[in-house]
Protein backbone atom coordinates (compact mmCIF):
# COMPACT_ATOMS: atom_id res chain seq x y z
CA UNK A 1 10.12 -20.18 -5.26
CA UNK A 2 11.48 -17.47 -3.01
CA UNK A 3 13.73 -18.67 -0.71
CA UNK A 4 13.00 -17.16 3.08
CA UNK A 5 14.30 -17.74 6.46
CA UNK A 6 12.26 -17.26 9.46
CA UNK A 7 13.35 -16.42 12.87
CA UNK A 8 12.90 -17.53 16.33
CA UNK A 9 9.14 -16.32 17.73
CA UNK A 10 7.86 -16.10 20.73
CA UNK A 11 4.23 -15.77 19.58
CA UNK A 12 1.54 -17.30 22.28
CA UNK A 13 0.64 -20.96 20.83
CA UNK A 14 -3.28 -19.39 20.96
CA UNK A 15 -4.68 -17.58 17.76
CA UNK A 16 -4.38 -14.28 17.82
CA UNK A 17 -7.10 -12.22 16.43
CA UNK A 18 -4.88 -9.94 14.18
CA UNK A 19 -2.01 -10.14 12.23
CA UNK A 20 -0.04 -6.94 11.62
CA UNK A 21 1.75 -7.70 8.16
CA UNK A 22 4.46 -5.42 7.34
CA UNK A 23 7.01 -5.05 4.79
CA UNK A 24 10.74 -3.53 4.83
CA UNK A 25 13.24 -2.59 2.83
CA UNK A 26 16.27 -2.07 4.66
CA UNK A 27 14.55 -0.01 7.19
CA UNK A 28 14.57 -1.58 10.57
CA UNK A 29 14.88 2.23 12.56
CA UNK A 30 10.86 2.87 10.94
CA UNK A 31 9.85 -0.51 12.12
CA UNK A 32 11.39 -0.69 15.66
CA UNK A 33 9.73 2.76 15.96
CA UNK A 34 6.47 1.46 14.90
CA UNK A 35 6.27 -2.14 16.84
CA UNK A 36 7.14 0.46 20.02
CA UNK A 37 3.98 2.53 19.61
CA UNK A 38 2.00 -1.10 18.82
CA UNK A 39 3.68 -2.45 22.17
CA UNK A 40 2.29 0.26 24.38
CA UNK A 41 -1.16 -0.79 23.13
CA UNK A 42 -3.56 -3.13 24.84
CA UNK A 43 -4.52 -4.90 22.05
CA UNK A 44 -0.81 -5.45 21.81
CA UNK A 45 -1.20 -8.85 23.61
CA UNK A 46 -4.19 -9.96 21.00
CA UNK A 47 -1.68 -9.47 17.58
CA UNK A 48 0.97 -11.23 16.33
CA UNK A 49 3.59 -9.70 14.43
CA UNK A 50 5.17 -10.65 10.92
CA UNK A 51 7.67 -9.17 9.16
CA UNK A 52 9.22 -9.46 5.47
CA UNK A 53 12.49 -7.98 4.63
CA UNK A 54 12.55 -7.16 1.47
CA UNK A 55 15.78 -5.73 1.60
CA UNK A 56 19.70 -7.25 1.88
CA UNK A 57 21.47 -5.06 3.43
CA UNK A 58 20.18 -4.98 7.28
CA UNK A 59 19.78 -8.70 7.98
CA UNK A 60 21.05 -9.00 11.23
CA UNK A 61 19.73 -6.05 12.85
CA UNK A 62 16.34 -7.29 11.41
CA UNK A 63 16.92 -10.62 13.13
CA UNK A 64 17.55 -8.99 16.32
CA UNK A 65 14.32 -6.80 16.01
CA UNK A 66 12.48 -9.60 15.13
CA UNK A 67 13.80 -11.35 18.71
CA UNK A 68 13.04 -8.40 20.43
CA UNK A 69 9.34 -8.17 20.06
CA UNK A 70 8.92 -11.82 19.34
CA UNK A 71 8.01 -11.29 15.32
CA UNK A 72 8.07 -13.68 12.60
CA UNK A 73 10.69 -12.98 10.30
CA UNK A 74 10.40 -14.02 6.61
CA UNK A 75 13.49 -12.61 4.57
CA UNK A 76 12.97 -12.53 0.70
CA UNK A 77 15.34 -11.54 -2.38
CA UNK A 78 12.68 -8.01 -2.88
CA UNK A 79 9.54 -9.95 -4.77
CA UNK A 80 7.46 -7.02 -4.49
CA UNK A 81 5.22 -5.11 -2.15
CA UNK A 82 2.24 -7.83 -3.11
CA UNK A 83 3.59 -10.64 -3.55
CA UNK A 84 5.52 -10.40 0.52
CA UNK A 85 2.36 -9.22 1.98
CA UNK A 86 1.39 -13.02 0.49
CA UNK A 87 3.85 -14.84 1.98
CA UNK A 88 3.31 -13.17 5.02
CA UNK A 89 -0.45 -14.13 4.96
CA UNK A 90 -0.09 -17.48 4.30
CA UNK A 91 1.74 -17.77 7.81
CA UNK A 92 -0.67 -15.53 9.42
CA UNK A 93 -2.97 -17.19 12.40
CA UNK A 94 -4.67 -14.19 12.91
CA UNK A 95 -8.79 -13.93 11.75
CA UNK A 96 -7.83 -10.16 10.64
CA UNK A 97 -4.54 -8.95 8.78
CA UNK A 98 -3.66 -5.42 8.68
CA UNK A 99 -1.54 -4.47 6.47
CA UNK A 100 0.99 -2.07 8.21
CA UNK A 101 3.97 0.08 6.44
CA UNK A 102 6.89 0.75 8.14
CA UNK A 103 6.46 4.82 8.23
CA UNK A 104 2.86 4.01 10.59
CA UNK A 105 2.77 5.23 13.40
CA UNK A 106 0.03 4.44 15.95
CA UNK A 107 -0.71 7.12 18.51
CA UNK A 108 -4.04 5.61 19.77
CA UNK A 109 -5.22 1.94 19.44
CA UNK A 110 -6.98 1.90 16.54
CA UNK A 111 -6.72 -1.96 15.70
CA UNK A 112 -10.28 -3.20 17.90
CA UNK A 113 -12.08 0.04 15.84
CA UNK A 114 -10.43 -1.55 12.19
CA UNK A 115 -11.35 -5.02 13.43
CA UNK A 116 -15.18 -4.08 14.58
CA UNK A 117 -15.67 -2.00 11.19
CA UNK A 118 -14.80 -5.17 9.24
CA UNK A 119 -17.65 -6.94 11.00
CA UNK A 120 -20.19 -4.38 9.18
CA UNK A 121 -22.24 -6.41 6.55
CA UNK A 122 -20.69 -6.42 3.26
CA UNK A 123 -17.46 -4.79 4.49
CA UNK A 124 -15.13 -6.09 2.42
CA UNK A 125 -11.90 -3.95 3.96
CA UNK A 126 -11.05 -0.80 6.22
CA UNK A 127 -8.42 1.93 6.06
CA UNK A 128 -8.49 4.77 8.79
CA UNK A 129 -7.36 8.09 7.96
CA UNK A 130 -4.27 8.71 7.44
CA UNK A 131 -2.54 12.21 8.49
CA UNK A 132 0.87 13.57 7.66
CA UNK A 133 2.77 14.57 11.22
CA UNK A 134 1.15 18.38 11.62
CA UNK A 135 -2.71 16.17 11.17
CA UNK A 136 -2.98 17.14 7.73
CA UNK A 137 -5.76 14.40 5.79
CA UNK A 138 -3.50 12.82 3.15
CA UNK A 139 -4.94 11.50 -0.25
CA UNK A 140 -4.81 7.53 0.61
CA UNK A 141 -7.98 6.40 -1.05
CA UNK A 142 -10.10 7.08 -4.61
CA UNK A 143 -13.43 6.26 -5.84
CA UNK A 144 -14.09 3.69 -8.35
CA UNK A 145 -11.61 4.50 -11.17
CA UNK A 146 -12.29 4.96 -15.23
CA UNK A 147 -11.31 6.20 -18.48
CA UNK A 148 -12.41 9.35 -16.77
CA UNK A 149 -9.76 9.45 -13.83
CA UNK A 150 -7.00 8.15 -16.83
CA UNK A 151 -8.12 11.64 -18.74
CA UNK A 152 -7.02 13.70 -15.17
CA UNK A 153 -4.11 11.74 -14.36
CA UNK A 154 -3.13 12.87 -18.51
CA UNK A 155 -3.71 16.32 -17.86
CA UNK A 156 -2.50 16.70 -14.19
CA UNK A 157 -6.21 17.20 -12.41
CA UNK A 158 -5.82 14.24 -10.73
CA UNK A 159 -5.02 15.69 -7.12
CA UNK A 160 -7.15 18.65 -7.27
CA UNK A 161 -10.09 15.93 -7.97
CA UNK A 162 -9.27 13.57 -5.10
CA UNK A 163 -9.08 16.65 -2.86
CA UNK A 164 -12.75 17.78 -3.64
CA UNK A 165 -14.24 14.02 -3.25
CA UNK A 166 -12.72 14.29 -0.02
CA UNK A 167 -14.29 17.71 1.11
CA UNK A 168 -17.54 16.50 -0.38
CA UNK A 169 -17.45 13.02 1.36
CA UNK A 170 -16.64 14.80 4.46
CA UNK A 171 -19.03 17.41 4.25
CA UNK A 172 -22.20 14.77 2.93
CA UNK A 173 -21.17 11.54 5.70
CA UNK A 174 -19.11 13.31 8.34
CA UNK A 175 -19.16 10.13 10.51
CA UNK A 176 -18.66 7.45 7.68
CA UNK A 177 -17.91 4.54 6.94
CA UNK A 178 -17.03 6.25 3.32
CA UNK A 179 -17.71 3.50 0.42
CA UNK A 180 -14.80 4.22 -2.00
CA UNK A 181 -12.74 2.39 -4.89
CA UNK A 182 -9.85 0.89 -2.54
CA UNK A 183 -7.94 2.63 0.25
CA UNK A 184 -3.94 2.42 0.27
CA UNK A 185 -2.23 -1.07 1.33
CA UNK A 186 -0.09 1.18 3.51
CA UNK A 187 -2.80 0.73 6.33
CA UNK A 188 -5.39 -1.75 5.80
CA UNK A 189 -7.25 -4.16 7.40
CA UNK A 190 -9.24 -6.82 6.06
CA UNK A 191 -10.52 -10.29 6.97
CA UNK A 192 -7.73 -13.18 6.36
CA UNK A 193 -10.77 -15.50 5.02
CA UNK A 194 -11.14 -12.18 2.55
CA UNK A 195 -7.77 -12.06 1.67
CA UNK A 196 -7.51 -15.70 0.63
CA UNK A 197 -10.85 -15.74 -1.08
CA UNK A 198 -9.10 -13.11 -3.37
CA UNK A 199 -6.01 -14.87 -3.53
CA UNK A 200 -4.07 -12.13 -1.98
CA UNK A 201 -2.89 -9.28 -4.07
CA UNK A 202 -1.41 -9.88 -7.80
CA UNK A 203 1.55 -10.86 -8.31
CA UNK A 204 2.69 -8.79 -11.71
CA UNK A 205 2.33 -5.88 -9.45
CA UNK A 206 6.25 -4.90 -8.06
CA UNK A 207 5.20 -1.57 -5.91
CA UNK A 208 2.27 0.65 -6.68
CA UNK A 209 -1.38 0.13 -7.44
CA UNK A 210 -1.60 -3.17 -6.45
CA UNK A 211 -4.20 -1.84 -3.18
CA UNK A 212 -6.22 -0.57 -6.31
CA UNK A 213 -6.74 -3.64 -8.16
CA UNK A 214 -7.70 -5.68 -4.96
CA UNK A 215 -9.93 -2.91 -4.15
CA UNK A 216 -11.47 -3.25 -7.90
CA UNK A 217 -11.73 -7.61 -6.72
CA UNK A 218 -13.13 -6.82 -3.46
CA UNK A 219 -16.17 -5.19 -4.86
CA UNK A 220 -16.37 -7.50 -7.77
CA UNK A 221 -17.26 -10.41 -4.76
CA UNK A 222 -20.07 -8.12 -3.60
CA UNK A 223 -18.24 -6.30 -0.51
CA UNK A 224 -17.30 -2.81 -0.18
CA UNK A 225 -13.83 -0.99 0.57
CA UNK A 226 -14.21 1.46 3.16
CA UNK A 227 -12.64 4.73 4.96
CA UNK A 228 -14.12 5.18 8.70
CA UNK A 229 -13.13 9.01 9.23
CA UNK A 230 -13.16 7.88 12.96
CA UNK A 231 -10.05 6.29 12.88
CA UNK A 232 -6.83 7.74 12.15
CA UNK A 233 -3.20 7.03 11.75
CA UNK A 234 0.08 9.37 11.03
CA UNK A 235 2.07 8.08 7.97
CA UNK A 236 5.25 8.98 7.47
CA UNK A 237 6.14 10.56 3.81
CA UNK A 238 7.51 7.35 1.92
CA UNK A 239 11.18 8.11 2.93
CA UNK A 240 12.33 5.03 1.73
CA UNK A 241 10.78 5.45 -2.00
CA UNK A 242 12.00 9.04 -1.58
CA UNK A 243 15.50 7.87 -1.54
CA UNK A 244 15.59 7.08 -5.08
CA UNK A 245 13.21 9.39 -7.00
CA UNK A 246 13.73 7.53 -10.40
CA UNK A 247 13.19 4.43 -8.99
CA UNK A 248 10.09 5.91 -7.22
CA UNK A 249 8.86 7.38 -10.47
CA UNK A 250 9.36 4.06 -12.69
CA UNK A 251 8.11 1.67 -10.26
CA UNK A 252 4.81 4.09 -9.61
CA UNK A 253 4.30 4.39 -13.73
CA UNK A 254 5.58 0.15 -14.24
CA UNK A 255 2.47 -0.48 -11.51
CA UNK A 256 -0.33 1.99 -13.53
CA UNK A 257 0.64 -0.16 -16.66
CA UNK A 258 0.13 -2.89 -15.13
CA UNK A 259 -3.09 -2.33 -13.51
CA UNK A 260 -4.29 -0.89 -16.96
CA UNK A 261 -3.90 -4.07 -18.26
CA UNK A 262 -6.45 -5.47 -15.28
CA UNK A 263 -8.68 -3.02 -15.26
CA UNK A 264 -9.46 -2.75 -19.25
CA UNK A 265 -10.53 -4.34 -22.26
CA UNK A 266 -10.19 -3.74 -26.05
CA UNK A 267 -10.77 -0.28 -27.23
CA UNK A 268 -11.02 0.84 -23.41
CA UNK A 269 -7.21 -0.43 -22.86
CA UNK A 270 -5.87 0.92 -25.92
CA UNK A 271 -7.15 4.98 -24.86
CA UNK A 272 -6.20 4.10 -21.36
CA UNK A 273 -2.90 3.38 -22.84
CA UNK A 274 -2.51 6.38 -25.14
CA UNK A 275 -3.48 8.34 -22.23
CA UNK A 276 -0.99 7.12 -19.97
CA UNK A 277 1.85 7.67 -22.60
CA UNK A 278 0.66 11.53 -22.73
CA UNK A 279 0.94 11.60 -18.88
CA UNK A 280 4.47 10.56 -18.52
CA UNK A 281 5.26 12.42 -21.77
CA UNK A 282 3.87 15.57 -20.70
CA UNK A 283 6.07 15.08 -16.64
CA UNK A 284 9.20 14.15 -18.39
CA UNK A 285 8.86 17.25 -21.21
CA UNK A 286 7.57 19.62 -17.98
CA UNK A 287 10.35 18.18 -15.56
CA UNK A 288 13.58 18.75 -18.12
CA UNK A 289 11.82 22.49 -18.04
CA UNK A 290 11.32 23.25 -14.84
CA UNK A 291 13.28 20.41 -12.19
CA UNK A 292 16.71 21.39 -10.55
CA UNK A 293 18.18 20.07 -8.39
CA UNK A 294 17.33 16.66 -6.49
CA UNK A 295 13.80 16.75 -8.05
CA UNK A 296 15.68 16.67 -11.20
CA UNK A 297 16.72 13.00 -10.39
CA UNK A 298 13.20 11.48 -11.45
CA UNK A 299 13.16 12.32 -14.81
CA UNK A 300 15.27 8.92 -15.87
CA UNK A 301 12.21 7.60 -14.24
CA UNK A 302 9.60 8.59 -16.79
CA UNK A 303 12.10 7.82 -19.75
CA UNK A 304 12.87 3.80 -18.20
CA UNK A 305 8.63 3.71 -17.31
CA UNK A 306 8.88 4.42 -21.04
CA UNK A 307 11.00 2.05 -22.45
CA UNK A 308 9.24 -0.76 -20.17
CA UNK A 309 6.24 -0.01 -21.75
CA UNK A 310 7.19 -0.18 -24.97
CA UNK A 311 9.44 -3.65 -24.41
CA UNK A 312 12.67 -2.06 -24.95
CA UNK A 313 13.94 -2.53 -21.93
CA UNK A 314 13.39 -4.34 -18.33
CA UNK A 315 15.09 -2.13 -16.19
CA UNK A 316 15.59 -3.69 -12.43
């Protein structure tokens, strides 16, 4: 059982209608930031705001953050991306969660748009767009995955495929909603009846592809991720991960094996496997190579994704 504190709230006694879930990791300056731009909004007064701390090291000035724009305040020993955004539901009051990272940042209210897309017939979650700072479209969201995508990730096609769906999508539904395989947990909304019905998002997951396994359950109850081109965030450029490129890299590659393991059966699993070994052997061969520098730093990543995978080691 994790043990969690919870701070002092002054959240209206009334339901809201959305619940802005969002997890830290030592990172209160992104998340003051964030619940700043969500203050100036108008449906500011209709949300309610919960936070998990994943991280140890800025209690207190999470505490006071939390005070300051009346949010819930869960702190956990670092569960997982996943499993907080469960605890954090099963506090939420609100009919709609959206699922908020701490690098968001909202320059237009967006939340009545996510809220009215989910009440589209067989919608069965939303992510806007998301845009780097100079409103460049970033990759956050994939078709329906397969042995196929496993063979591009292998051989390093894997971007310059995304970036074509997206210029044909664009080109052949211009106004959207886009049906697609899941859309990044780093700004999603979806119903909180939804979200239990699934049983939140799986726990084996630490960080990284968990959004894409719930996407892969949300269509297996009938309803349909979706992208609506119409709304748009800016999303910072995962500064935190970015601080530790190993970790980055081994907690990305621990989350693929994972979700391998979900998404495939019997001979399927075993050439999803073998193709996921030549991926991170062909990065970590490439990377000695060519990396210098701080890139360099990531290459103990592939070699501990490695080791995980083949049960030689559990590195934390």
């Amino acid at each position: 059982m994790d043990s969690c504190t919870e701070s002092p709230s002054s959240a209206p006694s009334a339901a809201p209608r959305c619940s802005i879930l969002i997890v830290g990791y030592n990172s209160p300056e992104d998340i003051r930031v964030l619940l700043t731009d969500l203050r100036e909004m108008p449906s500011w007064s209709t949300c309610e705001i919960l936070i998990a701390e994943n991280g140890s090291d800025r209690i207190p000035e999470m505490q006071e953050l939390a005070r300051d724009f009346g949010a819930r305040l869960l702190t956990l020993p670092n569960p997982g991306f996943g499993t907080a955004c469960n605890r954090l539901a099963a506090i939420a009051r609100g009919e709609v969660v959206l699922l908020a990272n701490p690098d968001l940042r909202f320059h237009s209210d967006i939340i009545p748009a996510l809220c009215a897309r989910l009440e589209s017939p067989g919608t069965g979650s939303v992510g806007p767009l998301l845009l780097d700072e100079d409103g460049r479209e970033q990759i956050s969201w994939n078709l329906p995955m397969g042995l196929w995508w496993e063979f591009l990730e292998a051989i390093g096609l894997q971007t310059r495929w995304r970036r074509s769906v997206m210029r044909r999508m664009r080109a052949e539904h211009p106004e959207g909603p886009w049906n697609v395989g899941f859309s990044t947990a780093g700004c999603l909304a979806i119903k909180r009846s939804v979200y239990e019905r699934l049983g939140g998002f799986d726990e084996a997951f630490f960080l990284n592809s968990e959004d894409i396994e719930l996407g892969d359950r949300i269509r297996a109850l009938g309803l349909q991720p979706v992208v609506d081109p119409s709304i748009a965030a800016f999303h910072g450029n995962s500064a935190i991960q970015g601080r530790n490129l190993a970790r980055f890299v081994r907690d990305r590659l621990d989350g693929k094996w994972v979700y391998l393991s979900r998404r495939y059966r019997g001979t399927h699993l075993q050439i999803a496997r073998l193709l996921w070994f030549q991926q991170v052997l062909i990065r970590l061969i490439v990377g000695f190579a060519t990396l210098r520098g701080f890139e360099r730093t990531r290459l103990p990543g592939y070699a501990k994704a490695l080791f995980n995978a083949l049960g030689l080691r559990r590195a934390k």
